[in-house]
Protein backbone atom coordinates (compact mmCIF):
# COMPACT_ATOMS: atom_id res chain seq x y z
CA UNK A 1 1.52 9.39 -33.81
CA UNK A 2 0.94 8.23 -30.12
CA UNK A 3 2.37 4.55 -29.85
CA UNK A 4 1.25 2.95 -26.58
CA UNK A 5 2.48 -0.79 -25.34
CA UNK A 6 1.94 -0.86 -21.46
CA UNK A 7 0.93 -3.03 -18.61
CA UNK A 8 0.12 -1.71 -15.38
CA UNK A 9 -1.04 -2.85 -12.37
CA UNK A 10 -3.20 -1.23 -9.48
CA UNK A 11 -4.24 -4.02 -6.86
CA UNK A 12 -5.77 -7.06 -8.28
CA UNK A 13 -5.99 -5.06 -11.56
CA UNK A 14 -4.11 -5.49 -14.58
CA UNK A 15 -3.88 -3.74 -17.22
CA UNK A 16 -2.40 -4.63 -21.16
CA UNK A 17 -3.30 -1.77 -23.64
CA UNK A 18 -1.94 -1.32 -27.16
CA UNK A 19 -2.92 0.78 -29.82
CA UNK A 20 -1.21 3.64 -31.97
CA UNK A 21 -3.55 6.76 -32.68
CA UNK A 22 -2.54 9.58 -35.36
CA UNK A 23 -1.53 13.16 -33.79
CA UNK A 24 -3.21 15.86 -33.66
CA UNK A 25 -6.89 15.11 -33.05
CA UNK A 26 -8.47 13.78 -29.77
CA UNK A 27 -8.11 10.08 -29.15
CA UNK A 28 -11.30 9.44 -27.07
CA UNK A 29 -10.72 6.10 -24.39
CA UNK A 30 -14.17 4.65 -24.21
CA UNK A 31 -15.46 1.94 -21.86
CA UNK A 32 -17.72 0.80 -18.94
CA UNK A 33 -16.42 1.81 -15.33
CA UNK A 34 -13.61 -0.42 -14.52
CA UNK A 35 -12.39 -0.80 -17.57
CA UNK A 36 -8.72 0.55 -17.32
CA UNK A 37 -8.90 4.00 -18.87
CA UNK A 38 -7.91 6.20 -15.74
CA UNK A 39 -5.00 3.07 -15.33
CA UNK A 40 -4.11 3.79 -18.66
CA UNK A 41 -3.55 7.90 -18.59
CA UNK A 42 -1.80 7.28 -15.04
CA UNK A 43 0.63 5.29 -17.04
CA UNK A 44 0.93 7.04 -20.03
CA UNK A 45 1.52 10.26 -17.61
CA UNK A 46 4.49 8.55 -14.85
CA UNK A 47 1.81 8.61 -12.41
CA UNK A 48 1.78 4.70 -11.92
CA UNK A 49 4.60 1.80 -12.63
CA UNK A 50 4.44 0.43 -15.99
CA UNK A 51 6.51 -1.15 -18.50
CA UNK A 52 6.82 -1.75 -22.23
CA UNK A 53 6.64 1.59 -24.17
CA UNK A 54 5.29 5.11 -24.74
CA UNK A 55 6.11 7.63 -27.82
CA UNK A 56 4.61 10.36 -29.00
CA UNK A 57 5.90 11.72 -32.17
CA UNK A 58 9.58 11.20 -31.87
CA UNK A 59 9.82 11.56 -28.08
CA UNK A 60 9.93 8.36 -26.32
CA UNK A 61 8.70 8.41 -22.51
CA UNK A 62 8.64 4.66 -21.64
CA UNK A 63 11.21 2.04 -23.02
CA UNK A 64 11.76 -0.32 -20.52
CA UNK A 65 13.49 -2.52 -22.99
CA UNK A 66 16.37 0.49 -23.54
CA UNK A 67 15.66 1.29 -20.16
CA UNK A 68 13.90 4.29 -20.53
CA UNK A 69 11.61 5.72 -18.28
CA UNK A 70 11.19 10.03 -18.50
CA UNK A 71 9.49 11.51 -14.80
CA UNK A 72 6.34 12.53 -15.00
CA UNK A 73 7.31 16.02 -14.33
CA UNK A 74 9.70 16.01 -17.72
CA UNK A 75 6.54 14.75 -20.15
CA UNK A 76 5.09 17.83 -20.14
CA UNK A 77 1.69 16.54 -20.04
CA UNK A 78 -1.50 18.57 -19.12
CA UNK A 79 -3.97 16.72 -16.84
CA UNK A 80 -7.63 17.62 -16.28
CA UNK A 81 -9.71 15.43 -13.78
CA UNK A 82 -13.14 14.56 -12.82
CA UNK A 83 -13.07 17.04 -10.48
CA UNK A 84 -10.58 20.81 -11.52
CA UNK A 85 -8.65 20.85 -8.75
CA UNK A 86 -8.05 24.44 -8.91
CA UNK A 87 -6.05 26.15 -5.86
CA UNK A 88 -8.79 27.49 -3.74
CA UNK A 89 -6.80 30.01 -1.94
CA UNK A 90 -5.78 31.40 -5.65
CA UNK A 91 -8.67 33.04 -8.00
CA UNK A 92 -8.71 32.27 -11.36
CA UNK A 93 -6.21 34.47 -12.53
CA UNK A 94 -3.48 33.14 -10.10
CA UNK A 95 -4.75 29.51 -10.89
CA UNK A 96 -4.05 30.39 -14.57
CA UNK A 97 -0.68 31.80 -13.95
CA UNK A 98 0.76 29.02 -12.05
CA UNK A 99 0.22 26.94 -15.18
CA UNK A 100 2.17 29.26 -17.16
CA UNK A 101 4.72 29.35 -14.19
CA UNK A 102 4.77 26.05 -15.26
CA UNK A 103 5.83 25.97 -18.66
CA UNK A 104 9.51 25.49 -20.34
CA UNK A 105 11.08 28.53 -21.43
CA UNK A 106 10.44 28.16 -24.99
CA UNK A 107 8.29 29.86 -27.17
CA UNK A 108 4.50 29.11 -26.08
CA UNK A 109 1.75 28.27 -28.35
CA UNK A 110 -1.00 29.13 -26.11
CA UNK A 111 -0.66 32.65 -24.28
CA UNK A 112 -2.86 33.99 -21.63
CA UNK A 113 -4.87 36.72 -23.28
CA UNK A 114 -5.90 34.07 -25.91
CA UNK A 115 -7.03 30.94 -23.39
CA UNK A 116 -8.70 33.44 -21.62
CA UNK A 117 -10.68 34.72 -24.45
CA UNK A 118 -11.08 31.66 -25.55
CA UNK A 119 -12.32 29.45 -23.07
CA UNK A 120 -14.86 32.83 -22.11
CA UNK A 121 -12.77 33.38 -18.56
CA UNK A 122 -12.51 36.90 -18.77
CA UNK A 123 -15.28 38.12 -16.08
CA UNK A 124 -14.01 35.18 -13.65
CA UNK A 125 -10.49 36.34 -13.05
CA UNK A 126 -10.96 37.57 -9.59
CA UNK A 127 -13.18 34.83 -8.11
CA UNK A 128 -12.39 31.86 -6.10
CA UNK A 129 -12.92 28.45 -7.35
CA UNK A 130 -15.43 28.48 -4.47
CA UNK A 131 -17.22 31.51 -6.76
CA UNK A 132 -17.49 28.79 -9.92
CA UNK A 133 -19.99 26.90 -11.19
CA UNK A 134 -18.86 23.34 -11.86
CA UNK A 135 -18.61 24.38 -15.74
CA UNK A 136 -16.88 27.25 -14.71
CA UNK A 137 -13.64 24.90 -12.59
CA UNK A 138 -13.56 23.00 -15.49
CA UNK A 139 -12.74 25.53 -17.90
CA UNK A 140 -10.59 27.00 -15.56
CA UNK A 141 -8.33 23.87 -15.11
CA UNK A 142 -8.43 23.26 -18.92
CA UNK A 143 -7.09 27.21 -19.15
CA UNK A 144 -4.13 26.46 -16.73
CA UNK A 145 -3.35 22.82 -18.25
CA UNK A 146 -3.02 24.39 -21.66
CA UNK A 147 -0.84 26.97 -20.31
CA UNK A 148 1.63 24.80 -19.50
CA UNK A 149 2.25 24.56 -22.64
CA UNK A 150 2.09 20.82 -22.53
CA UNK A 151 2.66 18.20 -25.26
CA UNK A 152 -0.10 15.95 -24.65
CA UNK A 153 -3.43 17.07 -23.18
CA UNK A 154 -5.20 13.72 -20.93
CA UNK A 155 -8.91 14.51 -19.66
CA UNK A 156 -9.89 12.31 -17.14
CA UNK A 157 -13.34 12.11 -17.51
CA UNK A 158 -13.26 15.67 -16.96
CA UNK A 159 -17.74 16.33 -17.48
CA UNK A 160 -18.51 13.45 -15.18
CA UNK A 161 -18.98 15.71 -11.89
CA UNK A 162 -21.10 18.26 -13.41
CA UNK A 163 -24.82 18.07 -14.25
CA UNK A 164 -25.77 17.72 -17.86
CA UNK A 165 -26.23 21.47 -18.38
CA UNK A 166 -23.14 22.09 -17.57
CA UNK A 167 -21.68 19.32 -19.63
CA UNK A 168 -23.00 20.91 -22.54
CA UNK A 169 -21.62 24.28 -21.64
CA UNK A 170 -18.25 23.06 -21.50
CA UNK A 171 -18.29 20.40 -24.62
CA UNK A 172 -18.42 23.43 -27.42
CA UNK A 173 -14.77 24.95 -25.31
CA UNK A 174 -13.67 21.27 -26.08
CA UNK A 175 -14.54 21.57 -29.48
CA UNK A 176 -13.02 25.22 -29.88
CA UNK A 177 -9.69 23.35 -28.50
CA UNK A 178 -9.35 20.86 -30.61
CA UNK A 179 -9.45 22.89 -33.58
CA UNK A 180 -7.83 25.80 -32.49
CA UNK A 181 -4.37 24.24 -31.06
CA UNK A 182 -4.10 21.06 -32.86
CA UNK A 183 -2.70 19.52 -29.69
CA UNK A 184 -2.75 16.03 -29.43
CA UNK A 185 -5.63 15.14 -26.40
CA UNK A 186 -6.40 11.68 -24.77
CA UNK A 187 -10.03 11.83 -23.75
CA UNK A 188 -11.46 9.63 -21.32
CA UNK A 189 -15.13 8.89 -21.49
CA UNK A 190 -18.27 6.20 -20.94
CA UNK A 191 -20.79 8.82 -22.46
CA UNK A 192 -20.85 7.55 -26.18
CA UNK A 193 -22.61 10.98 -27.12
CA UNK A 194 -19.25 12.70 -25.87
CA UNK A 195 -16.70 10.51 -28.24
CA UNK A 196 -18.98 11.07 -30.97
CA UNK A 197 -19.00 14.87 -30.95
CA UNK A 198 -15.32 15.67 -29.74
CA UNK A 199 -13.30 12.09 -30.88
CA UNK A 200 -11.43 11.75 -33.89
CA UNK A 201 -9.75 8.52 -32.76
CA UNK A 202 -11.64 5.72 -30.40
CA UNK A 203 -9.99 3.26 -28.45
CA UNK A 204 -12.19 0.72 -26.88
CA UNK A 205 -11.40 -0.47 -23.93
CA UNK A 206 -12.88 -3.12 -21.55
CA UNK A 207 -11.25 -5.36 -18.09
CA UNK A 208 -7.81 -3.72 -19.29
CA UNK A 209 -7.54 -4.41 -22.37
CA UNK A 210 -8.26 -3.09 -25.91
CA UNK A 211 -11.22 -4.54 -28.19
CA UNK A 212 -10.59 -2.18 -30.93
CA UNK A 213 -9.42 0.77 -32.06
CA UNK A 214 -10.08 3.09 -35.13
CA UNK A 215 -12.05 6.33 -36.77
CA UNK A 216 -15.55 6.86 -35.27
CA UNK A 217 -16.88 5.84 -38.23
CA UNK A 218 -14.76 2.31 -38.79
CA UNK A 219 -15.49 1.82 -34.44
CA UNK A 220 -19.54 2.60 -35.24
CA UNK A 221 -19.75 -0.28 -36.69
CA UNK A 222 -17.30 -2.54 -35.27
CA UNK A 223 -18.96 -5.29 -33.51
CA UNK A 224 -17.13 -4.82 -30.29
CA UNK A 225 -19.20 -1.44 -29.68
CA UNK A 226 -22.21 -3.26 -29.37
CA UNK A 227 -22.46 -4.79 -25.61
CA UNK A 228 -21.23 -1.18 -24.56
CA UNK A 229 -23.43 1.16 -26.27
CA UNK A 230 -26.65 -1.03 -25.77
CA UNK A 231 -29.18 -1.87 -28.61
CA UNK A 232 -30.75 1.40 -29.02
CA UNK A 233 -26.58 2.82 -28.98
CA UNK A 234 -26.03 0.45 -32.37
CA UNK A 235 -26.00 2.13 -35.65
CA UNK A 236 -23.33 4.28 -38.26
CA UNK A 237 -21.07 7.13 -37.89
CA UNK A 238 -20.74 9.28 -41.46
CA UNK A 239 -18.23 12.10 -41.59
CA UNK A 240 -19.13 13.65 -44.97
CA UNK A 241 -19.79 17.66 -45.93
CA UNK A 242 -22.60 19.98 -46.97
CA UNK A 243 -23.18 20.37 -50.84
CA UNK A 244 -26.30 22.24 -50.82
CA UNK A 245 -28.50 23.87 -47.68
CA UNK A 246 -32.57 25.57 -47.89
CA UNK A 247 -33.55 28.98 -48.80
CA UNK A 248 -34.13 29.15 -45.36
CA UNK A 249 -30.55 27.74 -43.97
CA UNK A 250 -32.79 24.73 -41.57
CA UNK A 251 -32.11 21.87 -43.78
CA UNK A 252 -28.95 20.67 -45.78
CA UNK A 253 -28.43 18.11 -48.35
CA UNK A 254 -24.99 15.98 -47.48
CA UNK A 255 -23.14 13.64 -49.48
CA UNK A 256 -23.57 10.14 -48.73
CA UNK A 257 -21.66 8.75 -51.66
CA UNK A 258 -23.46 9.46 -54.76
CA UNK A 259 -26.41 9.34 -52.14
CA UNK A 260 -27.97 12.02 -50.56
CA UNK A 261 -29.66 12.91 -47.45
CA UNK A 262 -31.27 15.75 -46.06
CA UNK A 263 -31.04 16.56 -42.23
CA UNK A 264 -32.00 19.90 -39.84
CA UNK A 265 -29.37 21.61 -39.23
CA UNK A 266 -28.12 24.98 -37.88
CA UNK A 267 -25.37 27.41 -39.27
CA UNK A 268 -23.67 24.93 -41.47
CA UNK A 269 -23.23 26.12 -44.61
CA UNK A 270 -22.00 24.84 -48.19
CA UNK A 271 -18.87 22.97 -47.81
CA UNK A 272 -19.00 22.52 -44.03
CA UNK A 273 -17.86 18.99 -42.99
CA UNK A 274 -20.35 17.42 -40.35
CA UNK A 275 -20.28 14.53 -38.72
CA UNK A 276 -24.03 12.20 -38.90
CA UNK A 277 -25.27 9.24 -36.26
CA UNK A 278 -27.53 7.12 -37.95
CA UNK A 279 -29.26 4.76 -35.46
CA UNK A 280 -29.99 1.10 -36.90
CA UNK A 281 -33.18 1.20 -35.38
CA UNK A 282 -33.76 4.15 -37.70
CA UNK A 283 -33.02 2.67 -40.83
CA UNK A 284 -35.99 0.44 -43.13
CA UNK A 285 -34.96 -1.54 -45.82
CA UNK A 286 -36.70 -2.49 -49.05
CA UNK A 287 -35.38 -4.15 -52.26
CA UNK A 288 -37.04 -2.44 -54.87
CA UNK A 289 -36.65 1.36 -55.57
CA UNK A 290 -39.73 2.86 -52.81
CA UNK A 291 -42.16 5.45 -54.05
CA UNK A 292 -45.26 7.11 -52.41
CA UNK A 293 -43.56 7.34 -48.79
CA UNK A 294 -43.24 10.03 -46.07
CA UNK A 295 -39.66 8.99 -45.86
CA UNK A 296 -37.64 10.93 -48.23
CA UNK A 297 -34.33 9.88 -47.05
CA UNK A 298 -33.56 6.36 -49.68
CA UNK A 299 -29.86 5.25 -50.17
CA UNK A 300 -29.46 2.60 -52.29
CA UNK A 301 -26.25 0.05 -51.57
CA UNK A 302 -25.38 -3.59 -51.25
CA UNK A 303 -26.98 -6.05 -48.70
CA UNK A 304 -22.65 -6.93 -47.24
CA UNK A 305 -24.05 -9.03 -43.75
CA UNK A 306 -26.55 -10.24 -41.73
CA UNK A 307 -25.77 -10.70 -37.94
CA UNK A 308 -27.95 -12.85 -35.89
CA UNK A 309 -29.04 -10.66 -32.60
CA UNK A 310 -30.84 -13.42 -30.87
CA UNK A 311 -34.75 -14.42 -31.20
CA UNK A 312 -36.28 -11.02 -32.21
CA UNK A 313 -33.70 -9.09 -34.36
CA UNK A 314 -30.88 -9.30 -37.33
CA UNK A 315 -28.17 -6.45 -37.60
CA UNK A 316 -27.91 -6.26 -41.61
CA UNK A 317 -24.94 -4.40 -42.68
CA UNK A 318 -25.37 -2.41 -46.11
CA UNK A 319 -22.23 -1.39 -47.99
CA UNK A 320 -23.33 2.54 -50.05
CA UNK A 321 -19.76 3.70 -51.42
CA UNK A 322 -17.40 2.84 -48.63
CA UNK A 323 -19.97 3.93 -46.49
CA UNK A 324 -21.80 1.24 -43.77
CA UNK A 325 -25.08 1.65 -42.34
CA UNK A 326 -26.53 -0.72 -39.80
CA UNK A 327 -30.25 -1.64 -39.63
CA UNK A 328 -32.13 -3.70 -37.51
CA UNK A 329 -34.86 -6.07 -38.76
CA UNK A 330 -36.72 -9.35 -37.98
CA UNK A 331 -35.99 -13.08 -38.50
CA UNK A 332 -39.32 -12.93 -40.82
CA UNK A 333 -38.36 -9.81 -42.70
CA UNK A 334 -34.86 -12.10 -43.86
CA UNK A 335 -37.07 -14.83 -44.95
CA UNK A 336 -39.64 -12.74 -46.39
CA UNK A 337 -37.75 -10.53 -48.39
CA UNK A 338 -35.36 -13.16 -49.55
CA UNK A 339 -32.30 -11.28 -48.39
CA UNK A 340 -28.62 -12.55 -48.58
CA UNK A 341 -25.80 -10.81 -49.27
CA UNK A 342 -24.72 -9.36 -52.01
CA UNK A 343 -28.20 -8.21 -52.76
CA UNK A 344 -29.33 -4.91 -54.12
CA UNK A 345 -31.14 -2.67 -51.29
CA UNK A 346 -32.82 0.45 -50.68
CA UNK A 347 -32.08 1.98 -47.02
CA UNK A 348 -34.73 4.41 -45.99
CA UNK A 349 -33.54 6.77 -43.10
CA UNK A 350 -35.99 7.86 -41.00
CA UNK A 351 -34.24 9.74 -38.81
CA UNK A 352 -30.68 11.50 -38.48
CA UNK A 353 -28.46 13.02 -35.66
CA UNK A 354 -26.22 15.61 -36.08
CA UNK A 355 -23.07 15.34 -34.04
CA UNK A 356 -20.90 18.08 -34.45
CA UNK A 357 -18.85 19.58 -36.95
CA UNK A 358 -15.84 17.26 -37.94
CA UNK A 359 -12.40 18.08 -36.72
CA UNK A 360 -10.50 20.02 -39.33
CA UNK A 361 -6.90 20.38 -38.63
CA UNK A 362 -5.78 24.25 -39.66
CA UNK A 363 -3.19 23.23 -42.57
CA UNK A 364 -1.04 26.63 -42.47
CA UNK A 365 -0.24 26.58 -38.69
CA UNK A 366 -0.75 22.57 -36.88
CA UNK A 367 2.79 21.90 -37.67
CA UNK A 368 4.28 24.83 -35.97
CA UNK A 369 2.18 24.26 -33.15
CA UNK A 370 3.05 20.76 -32.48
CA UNK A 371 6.84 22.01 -32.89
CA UNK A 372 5.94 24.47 -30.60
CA UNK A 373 4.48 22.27 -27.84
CA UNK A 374 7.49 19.94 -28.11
CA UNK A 375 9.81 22.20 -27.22
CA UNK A 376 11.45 22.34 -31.03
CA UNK A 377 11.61 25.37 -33.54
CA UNK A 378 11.34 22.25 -36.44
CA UNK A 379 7.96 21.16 -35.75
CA UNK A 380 9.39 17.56 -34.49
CA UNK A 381 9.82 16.82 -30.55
CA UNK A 382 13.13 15.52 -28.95
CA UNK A 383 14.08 12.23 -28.49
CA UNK A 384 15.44 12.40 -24.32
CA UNK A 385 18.94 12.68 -24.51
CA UNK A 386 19.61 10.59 -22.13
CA UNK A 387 17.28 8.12 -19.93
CA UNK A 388 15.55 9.94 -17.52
CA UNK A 389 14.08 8.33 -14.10
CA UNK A 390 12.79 10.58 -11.00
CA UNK A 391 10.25 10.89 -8.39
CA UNK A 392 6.75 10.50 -9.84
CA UNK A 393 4.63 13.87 -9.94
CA UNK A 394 1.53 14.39 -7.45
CA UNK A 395 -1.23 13.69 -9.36
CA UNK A 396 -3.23 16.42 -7.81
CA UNK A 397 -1.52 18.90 -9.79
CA UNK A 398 -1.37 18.98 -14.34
CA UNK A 399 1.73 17.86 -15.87
């Protein structure tokens, strides 16, 4: 578990976050520019004053009450920025190696051969960063942050320099990650598509502090999201699995409860779990059973809210097995339809979006990992011995 209760300030800012988020997985900070979320992984790294507290697992960093405050340089924390900031009188191979130069003399869950086979670094490891591509750096600095071995992985908004096809070069190395190493990760983002594919935790954040925090799914519909993601942004997040696909392996029936819809999809086969964006604008409702419609997508549930959106629109929340989907409809279709809640409905989904395959963590091996990565042959990290204060680290280098 990461436990965070900190205030920071930088200027005229101020910043008051708390939230705890379950370990391993990647806890995605999302929110407008300005927001706090850099201020917040300074913090959480030593990299700026704060007080109140900081654990991860069992090893505290920050407890100003006990007086408690480990250097930056003893978190063992890997940090990837904006931009790599590789060495660029080192090629890759050197820039790799001074992260493992890095690294405690313990037992290391991520070697060389394997990052670099991994991340696909192989036929870079004699050029300069000045040789990369701007996907390129970033898998580079992710390689020599990992090697570090570090206990916490922060990324700083690390796909906001490079051009979208880059970004989507780099997001499926994310994704490999995540469910190789089972290391915890903080991820800092304001691209909503990003949090939805790599996040298994979401923090919102907005003018330093936290509006919510929870599962994709439970922050989908949370009505904090809303003024950040925009109108067209609004709808559900379903994490469910594949229980049946085409002869042809293009479509596949998912679980929705006792529900079922059928999306496109691409090398997912039976028992795969997935993870669905359904956008309210998407959704029709009806309260009889439909027949003779193009839409073959119907999930029947329970009218739970309606929302007033202003003049033109209603959010209606329907409740289909402890799953919610948001739709949006007109002030006359309420009145028209007689809806209220509790109210039997029929949601027709026109449309679905497949966003990634949902984080699984590898049973046999996370724990010795995370043991690994915290420095303790038990699978549990250590507690400081004693308090720890020192200089704090240049941020221009991973921790």
């Amino acid at each position: 578990m990461l436990d965070v209760d900190v205030t920071a300030t930088r200027g005229s800012f101020a910043l008051r976050a708390r939230f705890r988020a379950p370990t391993p997985g990647i806890t995605a900070l999302f929110g407008p520019s300005g927001a706090g979320k850099s201020t917040l992984v300074h913090a959480l790294a030593g990299l700026v004053p704060a007080a109140g507290r900081v654990q991860l697992d069992e090893a505290t960093w920050l407890d100003t009450a006990a007086g408690t405050d480990v250097a930056a340089e003893r978190r063992r924390i890997g940090y990837v920025f904006q931009d790599a900031r590789l060495f660029p009188h080192l090629d890759v191979e050197d820039n790799l190696l001074y992260g493992l130069r890095r690294a405690p003399p313990c037992d290391h869950y991520a070697r060389r051969d394997e990052i670099v086979a991994l991340l696909g670094l192989g036929t870079l490891l004699e050029r300069r960063a000045h040789q990369l591509s701007g996907g390129e750096r970033q898998r580079v600095a992710l390689g020599r942050a990992l090697l570090a071995q570090p206990r916490l992985l922060l990324l700083d908004e690390p796909l906001a320099s490079i051009d979208v096809a880059r970004r989507d070069e780099v997001l499926p190395y994310l994704e490999s990650l995540r469910d190789r190493y089972s290391i915890p990760m903080l991820y800092v983002s304001h691209q909503y598509d990003e949090v939805l594919r790599l996040a298994t935790h979401v923090v919102l954040l907005a003018d330093g502090r936290v509006l919510a925090a929870g599962t994709p799914a439970a922050i989908s519909v949370d009505p904090a999201l809303r003024p950040l993601v925009g109108v067209d942004g609004v709808g559900s997040v379903i994490d469910t699995e594949v229980i049946a696909t085409d002869p042809a392996g293009t479509l596949a029936t998912l679980a929705i409860g006792t529900g079922r819809l059928r999306v496109a999809v691409a090398d997912a086969g039976v028992g795969a779990r997935v993870r669905l964006q359904v956008l309210a604008r998407d959704v029709i409702l009806a309260t009889e059973p439909p027949h003779a419609l193009s839409v073959r997508n119907v999930l029947e549930g329970t009218l739970a809210e309606l929302v007033d959106e202003g003049p033109d629109a209603v959010l209606a929340g329907i409740e289909i097995e402890g799953v919610r989907l948001l739709a949006r409809i007109t002030h006359a279709a309420v009145t028209e339809l007689g809806l209220s809640p509790g109210l039997r409905v029929w949601a027709l989904v026109k449309a679905a979006s497949l966003r990634g395959h949902v984080y699984a963590r590898p049973a046999a091996d996370a724990a010795d990992r995370r043991g690994l990565a915290a420095g303790s042959p038990d699978g549990h990290a250590r507690r400081p011995a004693e308090n720890e204060k020192g200089r704090r680290g240049d941020p221009s280098l991973e921790r």
